[in-house]
C-alpha atoms as a PDB file:
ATOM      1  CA  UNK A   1       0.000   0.000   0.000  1.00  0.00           C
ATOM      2  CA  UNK A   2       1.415   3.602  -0.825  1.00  0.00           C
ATOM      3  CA  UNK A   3       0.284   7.022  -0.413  1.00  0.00           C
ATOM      4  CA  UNK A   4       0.841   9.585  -3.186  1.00  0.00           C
ATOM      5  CA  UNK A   5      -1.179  12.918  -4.388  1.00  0.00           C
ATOM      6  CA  UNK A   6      -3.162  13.073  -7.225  1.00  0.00           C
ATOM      7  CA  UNK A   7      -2.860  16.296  -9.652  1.00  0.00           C
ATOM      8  CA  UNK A   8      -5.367  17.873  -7.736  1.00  0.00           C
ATOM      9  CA  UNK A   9      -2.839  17.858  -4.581  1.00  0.00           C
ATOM     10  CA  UNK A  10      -5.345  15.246  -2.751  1.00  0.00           C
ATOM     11  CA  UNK A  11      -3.958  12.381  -0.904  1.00  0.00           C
ATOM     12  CA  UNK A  12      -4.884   9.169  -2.381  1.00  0.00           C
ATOM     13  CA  UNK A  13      -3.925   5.700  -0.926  1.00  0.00           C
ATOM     14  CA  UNK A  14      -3.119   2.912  -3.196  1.00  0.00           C
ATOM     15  CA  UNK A  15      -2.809  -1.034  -3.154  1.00  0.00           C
ATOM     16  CA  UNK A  16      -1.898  -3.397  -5.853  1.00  0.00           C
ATOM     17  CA  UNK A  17      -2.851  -7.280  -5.413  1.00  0.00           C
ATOM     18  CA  UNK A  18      -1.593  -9.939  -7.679  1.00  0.00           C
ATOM     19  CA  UNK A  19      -2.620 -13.316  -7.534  1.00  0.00           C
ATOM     20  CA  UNK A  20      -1.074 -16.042  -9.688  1.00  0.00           C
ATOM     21  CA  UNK A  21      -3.000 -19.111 -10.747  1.00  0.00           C
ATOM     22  CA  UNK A  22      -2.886 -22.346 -13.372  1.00  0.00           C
ATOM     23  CA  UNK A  23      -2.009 -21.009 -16.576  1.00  0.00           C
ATOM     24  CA  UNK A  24      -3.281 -17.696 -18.558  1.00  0.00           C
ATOM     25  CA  UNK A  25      -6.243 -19.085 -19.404  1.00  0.00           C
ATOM     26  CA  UNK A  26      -7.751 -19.112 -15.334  1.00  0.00           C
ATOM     27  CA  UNK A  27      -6.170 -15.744 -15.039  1.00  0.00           C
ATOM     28  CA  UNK A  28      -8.465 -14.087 -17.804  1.00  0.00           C
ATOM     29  CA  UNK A  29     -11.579 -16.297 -16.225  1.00  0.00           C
ATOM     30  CA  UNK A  30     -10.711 -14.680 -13.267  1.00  0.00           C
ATOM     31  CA  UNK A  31     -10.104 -11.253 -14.312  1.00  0.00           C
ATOM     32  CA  UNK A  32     -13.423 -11.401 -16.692  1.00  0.00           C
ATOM     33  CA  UNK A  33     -15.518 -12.546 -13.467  1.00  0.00           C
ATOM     34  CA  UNK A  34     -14.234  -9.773 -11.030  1.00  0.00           C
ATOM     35  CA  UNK A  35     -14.511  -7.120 -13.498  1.00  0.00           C
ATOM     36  CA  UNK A  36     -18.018  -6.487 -13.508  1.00  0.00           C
ATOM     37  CA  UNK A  37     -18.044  -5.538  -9.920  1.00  0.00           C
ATOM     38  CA  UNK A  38     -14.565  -3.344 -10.114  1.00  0.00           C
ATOM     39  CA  UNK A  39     -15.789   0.424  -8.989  1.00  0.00           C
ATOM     40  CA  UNK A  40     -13.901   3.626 -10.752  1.00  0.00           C
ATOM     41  CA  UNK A  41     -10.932   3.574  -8.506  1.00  0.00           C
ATOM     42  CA  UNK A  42      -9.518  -0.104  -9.633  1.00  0.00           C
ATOM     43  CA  UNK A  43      -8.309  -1.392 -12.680  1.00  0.00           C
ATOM     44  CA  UNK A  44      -7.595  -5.449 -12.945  1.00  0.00           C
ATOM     45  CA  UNK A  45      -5.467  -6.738 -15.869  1.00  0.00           C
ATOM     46  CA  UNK A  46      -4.485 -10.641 -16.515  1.00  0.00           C
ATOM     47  CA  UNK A  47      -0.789 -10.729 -17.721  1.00  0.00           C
ATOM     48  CA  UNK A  48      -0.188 -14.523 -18.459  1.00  0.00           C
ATOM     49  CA  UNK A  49      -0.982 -16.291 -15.256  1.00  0.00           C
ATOM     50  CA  UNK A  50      -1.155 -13.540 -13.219  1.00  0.00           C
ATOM     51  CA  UNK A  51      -4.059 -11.154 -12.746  1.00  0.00           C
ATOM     52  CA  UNK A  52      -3.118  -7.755 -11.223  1.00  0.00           C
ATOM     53  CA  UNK A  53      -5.566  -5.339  -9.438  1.00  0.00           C
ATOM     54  CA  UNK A  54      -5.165  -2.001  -8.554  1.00  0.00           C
ATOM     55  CA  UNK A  55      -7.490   0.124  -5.544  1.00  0.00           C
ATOM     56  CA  UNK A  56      -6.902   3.908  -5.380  1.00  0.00           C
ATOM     57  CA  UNK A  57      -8.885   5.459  -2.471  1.00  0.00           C
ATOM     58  CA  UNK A  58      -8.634   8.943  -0.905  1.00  0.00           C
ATOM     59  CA  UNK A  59      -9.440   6.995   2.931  1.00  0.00           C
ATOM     60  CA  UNK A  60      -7.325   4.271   4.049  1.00  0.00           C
ATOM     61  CA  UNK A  61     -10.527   2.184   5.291  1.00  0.00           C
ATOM     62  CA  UNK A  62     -12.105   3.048   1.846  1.00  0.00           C
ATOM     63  CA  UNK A  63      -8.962   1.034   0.677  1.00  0.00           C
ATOM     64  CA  UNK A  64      -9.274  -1.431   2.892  1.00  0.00           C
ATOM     65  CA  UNK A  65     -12.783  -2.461   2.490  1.00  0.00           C
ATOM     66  CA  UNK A  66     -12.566  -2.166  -1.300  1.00  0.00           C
ATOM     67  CA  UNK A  67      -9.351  -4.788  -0.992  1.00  0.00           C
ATOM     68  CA  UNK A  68     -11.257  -7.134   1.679  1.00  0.00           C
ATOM     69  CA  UNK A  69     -14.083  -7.455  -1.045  1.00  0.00           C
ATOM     70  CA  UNK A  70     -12.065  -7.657  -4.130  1.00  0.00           C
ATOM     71  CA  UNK A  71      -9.867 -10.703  -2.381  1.00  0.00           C
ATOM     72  CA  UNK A  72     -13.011 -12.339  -1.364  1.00  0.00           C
ATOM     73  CA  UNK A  73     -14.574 -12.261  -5.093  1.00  0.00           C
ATOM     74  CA  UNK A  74     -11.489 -12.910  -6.624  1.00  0.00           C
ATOM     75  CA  UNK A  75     -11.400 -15.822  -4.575  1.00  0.00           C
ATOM     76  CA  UNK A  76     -14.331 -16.998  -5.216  1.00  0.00           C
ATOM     77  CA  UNK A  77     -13.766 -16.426  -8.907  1.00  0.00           C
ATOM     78  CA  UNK A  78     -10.849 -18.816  -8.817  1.00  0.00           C
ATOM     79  CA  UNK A  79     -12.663 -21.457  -6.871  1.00  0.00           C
ATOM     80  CA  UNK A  80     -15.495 -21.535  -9.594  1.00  0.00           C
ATOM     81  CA  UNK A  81     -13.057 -21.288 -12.542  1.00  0.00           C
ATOM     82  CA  UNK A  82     -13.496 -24.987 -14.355  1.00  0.00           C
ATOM     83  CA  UNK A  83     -11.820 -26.384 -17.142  1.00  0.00           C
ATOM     84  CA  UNK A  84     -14.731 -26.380 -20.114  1.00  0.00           C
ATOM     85  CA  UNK A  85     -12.594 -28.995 -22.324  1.00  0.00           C
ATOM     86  CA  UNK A  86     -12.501 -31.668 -18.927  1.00  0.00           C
ATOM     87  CA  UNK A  87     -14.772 -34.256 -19.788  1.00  0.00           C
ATOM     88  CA  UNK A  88     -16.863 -34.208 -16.839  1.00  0.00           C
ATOM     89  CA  UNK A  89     -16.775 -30.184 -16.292  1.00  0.00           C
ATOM     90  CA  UNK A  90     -14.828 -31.294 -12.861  1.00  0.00           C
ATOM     91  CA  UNK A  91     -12.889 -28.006 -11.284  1.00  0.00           C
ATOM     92  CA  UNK A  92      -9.475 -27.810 -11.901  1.00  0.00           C
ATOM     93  CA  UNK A  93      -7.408 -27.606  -8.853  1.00  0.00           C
ATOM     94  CA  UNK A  94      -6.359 -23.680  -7.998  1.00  0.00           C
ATOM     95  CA  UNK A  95      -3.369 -22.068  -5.944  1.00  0.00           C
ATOM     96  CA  UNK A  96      -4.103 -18.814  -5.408  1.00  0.00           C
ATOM     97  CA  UNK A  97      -1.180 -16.614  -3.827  1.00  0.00           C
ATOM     98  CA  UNK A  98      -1.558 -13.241  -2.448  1.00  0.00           C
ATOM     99  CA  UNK A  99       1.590 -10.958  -2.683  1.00  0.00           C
END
């Protein structure tokens, strides 16, 4: 987490979370599912089997409730991710880390 000021002089607070997973192919299932609930202040991006997310808040429990619920989706999001060429649609197993 780092603090920094915006052009406007305002202090903003900022935290980047990466989590790695599979292969490429989970990472863009996962960034596709979180997406749709990402507010203004966060960008998410997969880069091979990594997806990285960005918060920017001007309050440091703004920041920290927006991280809290973008870990727990993305989590979720990682659990649900399946393999659609397994023939039985089983899961694939998933290590997510948190840096």
């Amino acid at each position: 987490m780092t603090d920094a000021s915006d052009p406007a002089g305002a202090q903003t607070r900022r935290a980047t979370v990466t989590t790695t997973h599979a292969d490429a192919t989970t990472a863009d299932r996962v960034a596709a599912a979180v997406g749709p609930d990402n507010t203004d202040s966060m960008d998410t991006q997969a880069d091979g089997p990594r997806v990285v997310t960005t918060v920017t808040r001007e309050t440091t429990g703004g920041l920290q409730s927006t991280v809290d619920d973008y870990v727990v989706n993305a989590t979720v999001a990682a659990q649900l991710s399946t393999d659609p060429d397994s023939p039985d649609g089983e899961s694939t197993r998933h290590h997510t880390t948190h840096e």
